[in-house]
Protein backbone atom coordinates (compact mmCIF):
# COMPACT_ATOMS: atom_id res chain seq x y z
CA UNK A 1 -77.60 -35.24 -68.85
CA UNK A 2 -78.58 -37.72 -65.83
CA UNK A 3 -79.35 -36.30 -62.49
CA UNK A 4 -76.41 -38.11 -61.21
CA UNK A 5 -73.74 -36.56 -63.40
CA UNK A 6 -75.47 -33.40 -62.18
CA UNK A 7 -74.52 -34.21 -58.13
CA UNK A 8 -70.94 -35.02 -59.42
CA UNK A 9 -70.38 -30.95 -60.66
CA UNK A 10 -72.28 -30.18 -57.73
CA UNK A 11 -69.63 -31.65 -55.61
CA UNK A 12 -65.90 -30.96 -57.57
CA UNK A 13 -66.01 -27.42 -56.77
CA UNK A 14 -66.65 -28.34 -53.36
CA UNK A 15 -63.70 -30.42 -52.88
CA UNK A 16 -61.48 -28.22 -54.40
CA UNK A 17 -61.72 -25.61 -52.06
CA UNK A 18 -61.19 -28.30 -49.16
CA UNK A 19 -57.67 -29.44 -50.77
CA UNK A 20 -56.98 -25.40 -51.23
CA UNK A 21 -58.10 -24.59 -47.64
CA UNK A 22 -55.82 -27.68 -46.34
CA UNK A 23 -53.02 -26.31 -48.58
CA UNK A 24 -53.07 -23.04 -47.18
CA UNK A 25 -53.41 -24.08 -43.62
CA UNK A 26 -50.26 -26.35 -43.64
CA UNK A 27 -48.66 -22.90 -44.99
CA UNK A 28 -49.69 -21.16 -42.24
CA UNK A 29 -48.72 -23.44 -40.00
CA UNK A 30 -45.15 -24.47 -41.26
CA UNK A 31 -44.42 -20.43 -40.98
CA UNK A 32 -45.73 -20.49 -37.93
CA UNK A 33 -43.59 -23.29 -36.44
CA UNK A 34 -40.70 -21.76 -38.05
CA UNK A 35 -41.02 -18.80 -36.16
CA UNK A 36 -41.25 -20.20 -32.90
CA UNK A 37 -38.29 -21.87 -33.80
CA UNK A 38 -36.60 -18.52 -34.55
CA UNK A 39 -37.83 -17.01 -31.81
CA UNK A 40 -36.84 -19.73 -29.13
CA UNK A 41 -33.13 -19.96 -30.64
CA UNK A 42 -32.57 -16.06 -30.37
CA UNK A 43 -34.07 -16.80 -26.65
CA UNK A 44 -31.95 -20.04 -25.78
CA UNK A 45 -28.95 -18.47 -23.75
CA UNK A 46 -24.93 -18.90 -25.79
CA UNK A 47 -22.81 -21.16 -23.36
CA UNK A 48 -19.97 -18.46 -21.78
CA UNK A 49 -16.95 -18.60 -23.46
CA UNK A 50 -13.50 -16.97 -22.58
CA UNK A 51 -10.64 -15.97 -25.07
CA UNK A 52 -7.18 -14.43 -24.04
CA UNK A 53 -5.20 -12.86 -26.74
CA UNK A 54 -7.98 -14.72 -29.26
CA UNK A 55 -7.29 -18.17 -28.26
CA UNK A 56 -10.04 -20.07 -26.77
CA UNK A 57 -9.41 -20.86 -22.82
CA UNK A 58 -11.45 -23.68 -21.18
CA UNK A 59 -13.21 -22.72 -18.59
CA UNK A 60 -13.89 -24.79 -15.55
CA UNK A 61 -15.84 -24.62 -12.68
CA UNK A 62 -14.18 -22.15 -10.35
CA UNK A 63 -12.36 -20.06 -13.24
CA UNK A 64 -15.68 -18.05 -13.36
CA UNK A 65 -17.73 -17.40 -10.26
CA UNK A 66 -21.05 -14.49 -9.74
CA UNK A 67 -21.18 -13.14 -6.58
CA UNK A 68 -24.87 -12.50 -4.73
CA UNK A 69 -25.08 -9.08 -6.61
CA UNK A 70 -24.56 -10.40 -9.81
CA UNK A 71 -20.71 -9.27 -10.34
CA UNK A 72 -18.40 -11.36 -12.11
CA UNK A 73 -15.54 -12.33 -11.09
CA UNK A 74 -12.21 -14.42 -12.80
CA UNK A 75 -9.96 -16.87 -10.54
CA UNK A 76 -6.63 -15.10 -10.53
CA UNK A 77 -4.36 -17.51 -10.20
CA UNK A 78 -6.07 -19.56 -13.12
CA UNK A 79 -5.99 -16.19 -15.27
CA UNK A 80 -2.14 -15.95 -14.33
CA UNK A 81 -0.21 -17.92 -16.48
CA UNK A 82 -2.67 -17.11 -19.59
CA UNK A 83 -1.57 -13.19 -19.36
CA UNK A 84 2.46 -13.94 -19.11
CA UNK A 85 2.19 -13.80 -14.81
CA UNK A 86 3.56 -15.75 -12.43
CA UNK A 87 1.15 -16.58 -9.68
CA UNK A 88 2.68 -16.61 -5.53
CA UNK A 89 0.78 -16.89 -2.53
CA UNK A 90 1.63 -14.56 0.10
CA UNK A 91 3.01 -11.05 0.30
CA UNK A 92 6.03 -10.26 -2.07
CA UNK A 93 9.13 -9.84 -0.10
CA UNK A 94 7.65 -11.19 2.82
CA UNK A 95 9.27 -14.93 3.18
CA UNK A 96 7.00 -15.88 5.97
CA UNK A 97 4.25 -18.59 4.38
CA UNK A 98 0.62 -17.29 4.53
CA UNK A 99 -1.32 -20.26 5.95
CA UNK A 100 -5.08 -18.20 5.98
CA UNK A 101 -4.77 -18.19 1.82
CA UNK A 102 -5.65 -14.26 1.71
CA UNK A 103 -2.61 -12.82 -0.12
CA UNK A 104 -1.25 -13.42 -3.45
CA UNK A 105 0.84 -11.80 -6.15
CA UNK A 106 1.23 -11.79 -9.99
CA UNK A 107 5.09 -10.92 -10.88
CA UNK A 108 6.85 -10.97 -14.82
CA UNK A 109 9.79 -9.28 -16.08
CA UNK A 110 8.09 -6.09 -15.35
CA UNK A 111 6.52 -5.49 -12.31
CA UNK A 112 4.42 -7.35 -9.16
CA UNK A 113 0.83 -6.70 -8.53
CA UNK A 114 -0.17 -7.53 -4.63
CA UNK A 115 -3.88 -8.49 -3.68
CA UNK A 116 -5.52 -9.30 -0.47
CA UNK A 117 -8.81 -10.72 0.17
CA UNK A 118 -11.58 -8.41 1.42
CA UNK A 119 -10.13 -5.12 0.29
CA UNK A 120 -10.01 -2.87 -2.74
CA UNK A 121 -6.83 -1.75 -2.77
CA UNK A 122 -3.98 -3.26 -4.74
CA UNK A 123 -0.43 -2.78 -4.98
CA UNK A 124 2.31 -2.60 -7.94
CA UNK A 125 5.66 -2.63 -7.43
CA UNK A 126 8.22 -2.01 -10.78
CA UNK A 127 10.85 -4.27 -10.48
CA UNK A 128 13.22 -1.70 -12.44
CA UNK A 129 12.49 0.74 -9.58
CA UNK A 130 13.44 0.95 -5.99
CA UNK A 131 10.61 3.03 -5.10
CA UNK A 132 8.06 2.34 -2.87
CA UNK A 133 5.07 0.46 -4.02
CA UNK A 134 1.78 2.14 -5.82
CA UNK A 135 -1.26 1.84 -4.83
CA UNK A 136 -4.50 1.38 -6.49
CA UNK A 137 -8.03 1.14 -6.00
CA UNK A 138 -10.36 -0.83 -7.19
CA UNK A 139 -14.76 -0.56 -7.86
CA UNK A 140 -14.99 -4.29 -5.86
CA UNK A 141 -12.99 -6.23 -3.28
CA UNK A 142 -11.08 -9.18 -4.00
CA UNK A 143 -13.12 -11.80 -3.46
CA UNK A 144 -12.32 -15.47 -1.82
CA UNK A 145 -14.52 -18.41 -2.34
CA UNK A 146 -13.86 -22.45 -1.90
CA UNK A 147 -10.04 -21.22 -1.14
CA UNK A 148 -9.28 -19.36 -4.40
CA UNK A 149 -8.29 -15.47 -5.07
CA UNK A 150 -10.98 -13.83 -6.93
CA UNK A 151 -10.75 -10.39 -8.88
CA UNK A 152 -13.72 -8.94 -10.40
CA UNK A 153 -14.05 -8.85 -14.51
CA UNK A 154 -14.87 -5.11 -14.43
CA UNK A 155 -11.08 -4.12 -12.44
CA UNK A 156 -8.80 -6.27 -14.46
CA UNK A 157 -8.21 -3.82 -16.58
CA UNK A 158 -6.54 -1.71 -13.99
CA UNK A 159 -5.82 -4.24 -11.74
CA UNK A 160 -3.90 -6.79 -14.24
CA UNK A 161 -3.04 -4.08 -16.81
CA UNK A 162 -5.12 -6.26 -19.51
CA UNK A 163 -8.06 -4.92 -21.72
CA UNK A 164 -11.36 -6.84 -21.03
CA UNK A 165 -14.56 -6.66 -23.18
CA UNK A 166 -17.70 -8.63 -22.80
CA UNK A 167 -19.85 -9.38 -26.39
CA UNK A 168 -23.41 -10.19 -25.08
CA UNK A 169 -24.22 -11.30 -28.33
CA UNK A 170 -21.92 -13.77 -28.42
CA UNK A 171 -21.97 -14.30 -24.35
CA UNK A 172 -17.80 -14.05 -24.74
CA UNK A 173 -15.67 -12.58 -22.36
CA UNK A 174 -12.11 -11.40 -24.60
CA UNK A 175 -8.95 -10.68 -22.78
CA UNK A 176 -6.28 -9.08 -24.20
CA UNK A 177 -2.33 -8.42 -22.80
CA UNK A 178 -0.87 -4.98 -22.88
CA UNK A 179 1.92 -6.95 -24.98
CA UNK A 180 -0.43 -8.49 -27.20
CA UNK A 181 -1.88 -5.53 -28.12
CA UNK A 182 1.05 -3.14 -28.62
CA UNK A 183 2.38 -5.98 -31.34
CA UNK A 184 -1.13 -5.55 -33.01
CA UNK A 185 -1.79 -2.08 -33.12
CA UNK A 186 1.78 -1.71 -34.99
CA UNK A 187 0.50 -3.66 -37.57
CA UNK A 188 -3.01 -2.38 -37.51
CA UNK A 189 -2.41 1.21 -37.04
CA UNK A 190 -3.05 3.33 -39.67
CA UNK A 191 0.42 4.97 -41.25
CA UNK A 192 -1.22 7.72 -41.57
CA UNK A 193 -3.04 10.03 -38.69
CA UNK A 194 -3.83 13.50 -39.12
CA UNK A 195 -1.37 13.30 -41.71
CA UNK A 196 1.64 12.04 -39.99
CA UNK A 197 2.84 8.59 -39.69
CA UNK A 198 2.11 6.77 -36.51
CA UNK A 199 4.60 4.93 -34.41
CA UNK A 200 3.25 2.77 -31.06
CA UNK A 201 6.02 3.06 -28.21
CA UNK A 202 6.53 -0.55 -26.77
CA UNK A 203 8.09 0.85 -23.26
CA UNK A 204 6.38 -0.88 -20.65
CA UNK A 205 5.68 2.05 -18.61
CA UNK A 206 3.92 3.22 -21.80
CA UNK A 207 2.35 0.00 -22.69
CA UNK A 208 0.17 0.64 -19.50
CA UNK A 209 -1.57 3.24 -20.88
CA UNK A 210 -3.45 0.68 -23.17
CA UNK A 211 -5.27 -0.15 -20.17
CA UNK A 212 -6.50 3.25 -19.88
CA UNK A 213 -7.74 3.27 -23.79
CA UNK A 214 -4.70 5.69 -24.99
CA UNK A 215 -1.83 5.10 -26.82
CA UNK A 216 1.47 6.43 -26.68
CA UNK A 217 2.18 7.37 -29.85
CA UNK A 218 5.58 8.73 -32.40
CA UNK A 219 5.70 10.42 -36.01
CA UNK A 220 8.01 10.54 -38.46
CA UNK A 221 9.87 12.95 -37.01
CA UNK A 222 9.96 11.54 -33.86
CA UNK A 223 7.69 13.56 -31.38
CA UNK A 224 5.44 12.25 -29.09
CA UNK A 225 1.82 12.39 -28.24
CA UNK A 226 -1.12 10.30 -27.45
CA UNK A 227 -4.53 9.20 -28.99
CA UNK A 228 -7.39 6.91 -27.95
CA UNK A 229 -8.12 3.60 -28.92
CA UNK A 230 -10.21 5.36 -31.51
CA UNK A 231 -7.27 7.21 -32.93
CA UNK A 232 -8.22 10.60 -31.74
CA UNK A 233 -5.75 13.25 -30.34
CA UNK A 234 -5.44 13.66 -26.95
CA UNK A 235 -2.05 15.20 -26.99
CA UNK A 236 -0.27 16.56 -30.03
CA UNK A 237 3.11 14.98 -31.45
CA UNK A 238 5.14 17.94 -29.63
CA UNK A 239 7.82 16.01 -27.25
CA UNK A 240 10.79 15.08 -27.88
CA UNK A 241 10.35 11.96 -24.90
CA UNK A 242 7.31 10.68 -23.07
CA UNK A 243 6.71 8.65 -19.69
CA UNK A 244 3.34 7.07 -19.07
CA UNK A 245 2.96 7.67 -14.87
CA UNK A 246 0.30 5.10 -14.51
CA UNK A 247 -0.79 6.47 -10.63
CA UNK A 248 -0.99 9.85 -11.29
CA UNK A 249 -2.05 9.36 -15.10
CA UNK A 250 0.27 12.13 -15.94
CA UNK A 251 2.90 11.57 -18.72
CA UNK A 252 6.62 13.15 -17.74
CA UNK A 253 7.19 15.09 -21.08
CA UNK A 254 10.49 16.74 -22.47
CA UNK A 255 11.34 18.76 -25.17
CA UNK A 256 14.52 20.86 -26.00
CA UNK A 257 16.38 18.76 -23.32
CA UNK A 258 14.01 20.33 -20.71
CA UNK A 259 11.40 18.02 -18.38
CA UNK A 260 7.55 18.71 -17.22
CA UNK A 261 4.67 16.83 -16.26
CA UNK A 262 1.32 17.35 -18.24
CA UNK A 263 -1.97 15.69 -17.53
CA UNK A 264 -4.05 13.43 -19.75
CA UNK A 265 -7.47 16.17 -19.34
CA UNK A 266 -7.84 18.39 -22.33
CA UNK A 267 -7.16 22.16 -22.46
CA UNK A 268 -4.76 21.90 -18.85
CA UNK A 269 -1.75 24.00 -18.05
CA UNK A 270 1.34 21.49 -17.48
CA UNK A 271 1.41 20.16 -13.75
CA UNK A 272 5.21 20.98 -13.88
CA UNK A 273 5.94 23.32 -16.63
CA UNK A 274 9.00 22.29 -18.89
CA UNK A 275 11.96 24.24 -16.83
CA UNK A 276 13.82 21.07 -15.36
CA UNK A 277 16.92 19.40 -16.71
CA UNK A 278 15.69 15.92 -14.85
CA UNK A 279 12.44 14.91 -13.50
CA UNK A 280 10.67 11.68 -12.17
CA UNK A 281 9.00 9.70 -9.56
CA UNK A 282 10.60 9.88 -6.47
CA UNK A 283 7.70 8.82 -4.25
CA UNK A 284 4.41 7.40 -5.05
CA UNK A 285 2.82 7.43 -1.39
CA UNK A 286 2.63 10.53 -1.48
CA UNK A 287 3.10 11.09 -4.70
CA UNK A 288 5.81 13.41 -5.62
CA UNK A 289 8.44 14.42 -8.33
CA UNK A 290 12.17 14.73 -8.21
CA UNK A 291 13.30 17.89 -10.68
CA UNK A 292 16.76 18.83 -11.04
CA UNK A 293 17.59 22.47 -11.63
CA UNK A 294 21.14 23.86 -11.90
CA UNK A 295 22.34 21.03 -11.12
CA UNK A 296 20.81 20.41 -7.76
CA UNK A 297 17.73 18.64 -6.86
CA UNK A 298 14.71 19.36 -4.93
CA UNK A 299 10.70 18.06 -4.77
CA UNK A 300 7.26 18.97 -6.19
CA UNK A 301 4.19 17.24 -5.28
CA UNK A 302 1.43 15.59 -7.29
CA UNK A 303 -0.30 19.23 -8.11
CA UNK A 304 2.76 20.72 -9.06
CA UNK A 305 3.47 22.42 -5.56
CA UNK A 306 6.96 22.70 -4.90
CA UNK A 307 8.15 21.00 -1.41
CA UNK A 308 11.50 20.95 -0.83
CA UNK A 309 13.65 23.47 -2.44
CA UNK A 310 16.79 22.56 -5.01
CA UNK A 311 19.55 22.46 -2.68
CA UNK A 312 20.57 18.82 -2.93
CA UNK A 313 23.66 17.12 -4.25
CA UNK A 314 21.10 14.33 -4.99
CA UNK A 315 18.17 11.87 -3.42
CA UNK A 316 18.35 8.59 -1.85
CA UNK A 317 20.88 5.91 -0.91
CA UNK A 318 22.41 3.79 -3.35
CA UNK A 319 24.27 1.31 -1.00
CA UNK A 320 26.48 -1.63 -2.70
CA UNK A 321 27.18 -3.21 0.47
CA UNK A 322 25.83 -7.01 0.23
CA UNK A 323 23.90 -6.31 3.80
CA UNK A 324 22.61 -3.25 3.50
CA UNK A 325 20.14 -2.21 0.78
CA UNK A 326 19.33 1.47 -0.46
CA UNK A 327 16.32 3.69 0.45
CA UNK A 328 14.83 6.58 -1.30
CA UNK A 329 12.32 7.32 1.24
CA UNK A 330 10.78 5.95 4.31
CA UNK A 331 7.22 5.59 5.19
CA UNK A 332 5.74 6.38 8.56
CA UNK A 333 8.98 7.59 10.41
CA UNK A 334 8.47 7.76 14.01
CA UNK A 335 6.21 8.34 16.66
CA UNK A 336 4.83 11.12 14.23
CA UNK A 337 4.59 8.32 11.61
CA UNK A 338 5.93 10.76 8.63
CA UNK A 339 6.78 10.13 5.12
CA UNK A 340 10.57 11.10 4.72
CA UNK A 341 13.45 11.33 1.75
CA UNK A 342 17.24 10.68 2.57
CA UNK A 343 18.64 13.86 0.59
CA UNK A 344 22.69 14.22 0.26
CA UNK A 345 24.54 17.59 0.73
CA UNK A 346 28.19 17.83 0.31
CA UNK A 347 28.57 13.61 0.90
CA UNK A 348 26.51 14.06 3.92
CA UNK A 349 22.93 12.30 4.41
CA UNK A 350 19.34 13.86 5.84
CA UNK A 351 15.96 13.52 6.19
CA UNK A 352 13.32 15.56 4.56
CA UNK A 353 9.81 15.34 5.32
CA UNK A 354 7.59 14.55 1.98
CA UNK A 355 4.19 15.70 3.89
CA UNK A 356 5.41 19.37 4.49
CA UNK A 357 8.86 19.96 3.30
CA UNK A 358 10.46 20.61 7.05
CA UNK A 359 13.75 19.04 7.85
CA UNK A 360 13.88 15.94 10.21
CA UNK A 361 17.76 15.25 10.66
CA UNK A 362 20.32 17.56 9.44
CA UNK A 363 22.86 16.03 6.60
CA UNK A 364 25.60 14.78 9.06
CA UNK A 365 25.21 11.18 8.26
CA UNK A 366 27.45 9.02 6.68
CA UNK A 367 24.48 6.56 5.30
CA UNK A 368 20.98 5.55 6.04
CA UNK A 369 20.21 2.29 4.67
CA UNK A 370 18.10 -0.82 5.27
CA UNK A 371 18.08 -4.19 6.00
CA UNK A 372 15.69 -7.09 5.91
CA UNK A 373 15.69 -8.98 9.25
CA UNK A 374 13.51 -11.80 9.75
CA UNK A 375 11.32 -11.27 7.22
CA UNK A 376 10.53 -7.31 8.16
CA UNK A 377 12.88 -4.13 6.50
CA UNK A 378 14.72 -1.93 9.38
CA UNK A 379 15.91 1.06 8.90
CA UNK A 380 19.30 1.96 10.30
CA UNK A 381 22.05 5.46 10.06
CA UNK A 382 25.67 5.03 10.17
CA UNK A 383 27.47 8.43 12.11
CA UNK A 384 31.44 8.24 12.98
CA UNK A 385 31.30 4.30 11.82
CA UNK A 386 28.71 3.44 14.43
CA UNK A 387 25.69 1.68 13.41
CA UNK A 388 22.49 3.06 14.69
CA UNK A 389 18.88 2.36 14.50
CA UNK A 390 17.00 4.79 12.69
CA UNK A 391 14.24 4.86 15.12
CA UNK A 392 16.42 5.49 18.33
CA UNK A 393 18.65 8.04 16.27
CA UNK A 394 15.17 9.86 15.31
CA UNK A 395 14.45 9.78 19.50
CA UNK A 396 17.92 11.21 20.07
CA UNK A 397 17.71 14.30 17.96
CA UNK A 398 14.48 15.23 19.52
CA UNK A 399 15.34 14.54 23.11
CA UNK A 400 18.80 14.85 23.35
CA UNK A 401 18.94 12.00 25.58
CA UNK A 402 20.29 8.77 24.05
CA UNK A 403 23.94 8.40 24.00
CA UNK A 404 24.20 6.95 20.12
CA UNK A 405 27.25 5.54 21.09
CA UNK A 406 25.58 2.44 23.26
């Protein structure tokens, strides 16, 4: 053996370990820049999407806006027409146009929600109803920016009666209708729970309650009750009829042909216990229940405190003239500014107060009505075929001094 083929061993074990040493670096280093590409697409930030009833909406650049706190908010008029609302700028009922671009209102087949910029109250007004109009509140005000109506993501659900979830995951914002929803859970819900087979009401005034995670809810043998969104009981199947009250978040309840009011909290005694042959909403500012009892009628308020005693032949004015239009109750009646409810006794019309239950005016009227003059509602009594303003007939009984007949 020469000396060189000596140096040539020498050196192949040498340059093995170089090619092995490369081999395993480029390893390294592939996994390496793998994982930094892992780790910088879990970083990179989704673009925001939007879906309404699970159909992709396009957002633009004023559909979404933040506000300096970091609150979301949605562009209602753009939101409108996606959740089966018409969008109208101004007041409802008010024909005057609203230059300043503060008020606007959502109306359908069902009822009108009001807004106004700056505030967090809202207002919804049934259209199947002639009761005053209900008022809710909301976490943040409605918000104007560039000249569009802003609500914020986090009150839709009670201000639009919609259900809103936000998947950070997928940085999507889902909306779903009260409609959309009720058509899904009926095919979705189980038959079967606790054993009896479930049946999803589809009465608007129930539908609202999806808003509020429960769900009005029938068995086979037709009794009503409620669960959550996650199918447990709230209230048993045990009526025979049930009314979702979406201000007071009560439910009007019968059973055996007799009426109550119970309350959504667990382990409650019934707000109005089930003695009434009739009861419902008569007022919702303030709140209050009409119950009828042998026949005649009377009040209870909100916590089930009786208010004006059954005596009545019945509540309101139903008026059919073309000009005049009926009234259950008046808000802010006179210098006093009470809250009062026309009551009838033996054809004759009254005034009750709904604050404390004392009588304003005696039933010795022949109506009390309204009418809409120039874009504002006036209130107005009719006594031995003379037409009289409310307001001046409220002076007269309390001074004695106005000669009605003028």
């Amino acid at each position: 053996m020469t000396l060189l083929d000596q140096e040539v061993k020498k050196e192949e074990p040498k340059g093995k370990k170089i090619v092995l040493f490369l081999l395993i670096f480029a390893i390294i280093l592939l996994i390496a820049i793998i994982a930094i590409m892992i780790i910088f697409g879990a970083n990179q930030t989704k673009p925001l999407t939007l879906s309404i009833n699970g159909s992709n909406i396009t957002i633009d650049n004023d559909f979404l806006i933040t506000d300096a706190n970091g609150i979301n908010y949605i562009s209602i008029q753009k939101l409108s027409k996606s959740i089966g609302y018409d969008y109208l700028t101004g007041e409802y009922k008010q024909y005057n146009e609203d230059t300043t671009n503060t008020k606007c209102y959502l109306q359908n087949d069902n009822q009108v929600i009001q807004f106004e910029v700056d505030t967090n109250k809202i207002y919804k007004t049934l259209l199947d109803s002639n009761l005053d109009y209900e008022e809710y509140e909301l976490k943040n005000k409605i918000l104007q920016s560039n000249g569009i109506i802003y609500i914020a993501l986090e009150d839709i659900n009670v201000g639009l009666n919609v259900v809103c979830a936000y998947s950070e995951q997928n940085n999507n914002i889902s909306i779903s209708t009260i409609e959309n929803l009720t058509e899904g859970y009926k095919t979705s819900l189980p038959q079967q729970i606790n054993n009896e087979q479930a049946i999803i009401s589809d009465e608007f005034s129930n539908q609202k309650a999806i808003s509020y995670n429960m769900l009005v809810v029938s068995n086979e043998n037709q009794k009503w009750g409620v669960i959550d969104t996650n199918l447990n009981t709230i209230i048993g199947n045990k009526y025979s009829s049930m009314e979702f009250v979406e201000v007071a978040k009560t439910f009007i309840v019968s059973d055996d042909n007799k009426y109550g009011v119970i309350s959504i909290e667990p382990n409650t005694k019934p707000i109005i216990d089930l003695n009434y042959e009739e009861v419902k909403v008569i007022n919702n500012s303030p709140l209050c229940y009409q119950v009828k009892l042998a026949g005649k009628y009377g009040v209870i308020d909100k916590d089930g405190k009786p208010i004006i005693n059954n005596v009545y032949d019945s509540m309101g004015y139903d008026s059919q003239n073309t000009t005049e239009e009926s009234i259950v109750a008046i808000k802010d009646l006179g210098k006093d500014k009470v809250n009062a409810l026309v009551v009838c006794k033996g054809g004759k019309y009254g005034l009750m107060s709904l604050d404390d239950g004392s009588k304003i005016a005696d039933c010795t009227l022949d109506k009390i009505y309204a009418k809409t003059e120039n874009g504002e509602k006036k209130y107005y009594i009719q006594l031995q075929e003379k037409e009289v303003s409310l307001d001046r007939y409220i002076e007269y009984i309390n001074t004695t001094t106005v000669d009605v007949g003028q």
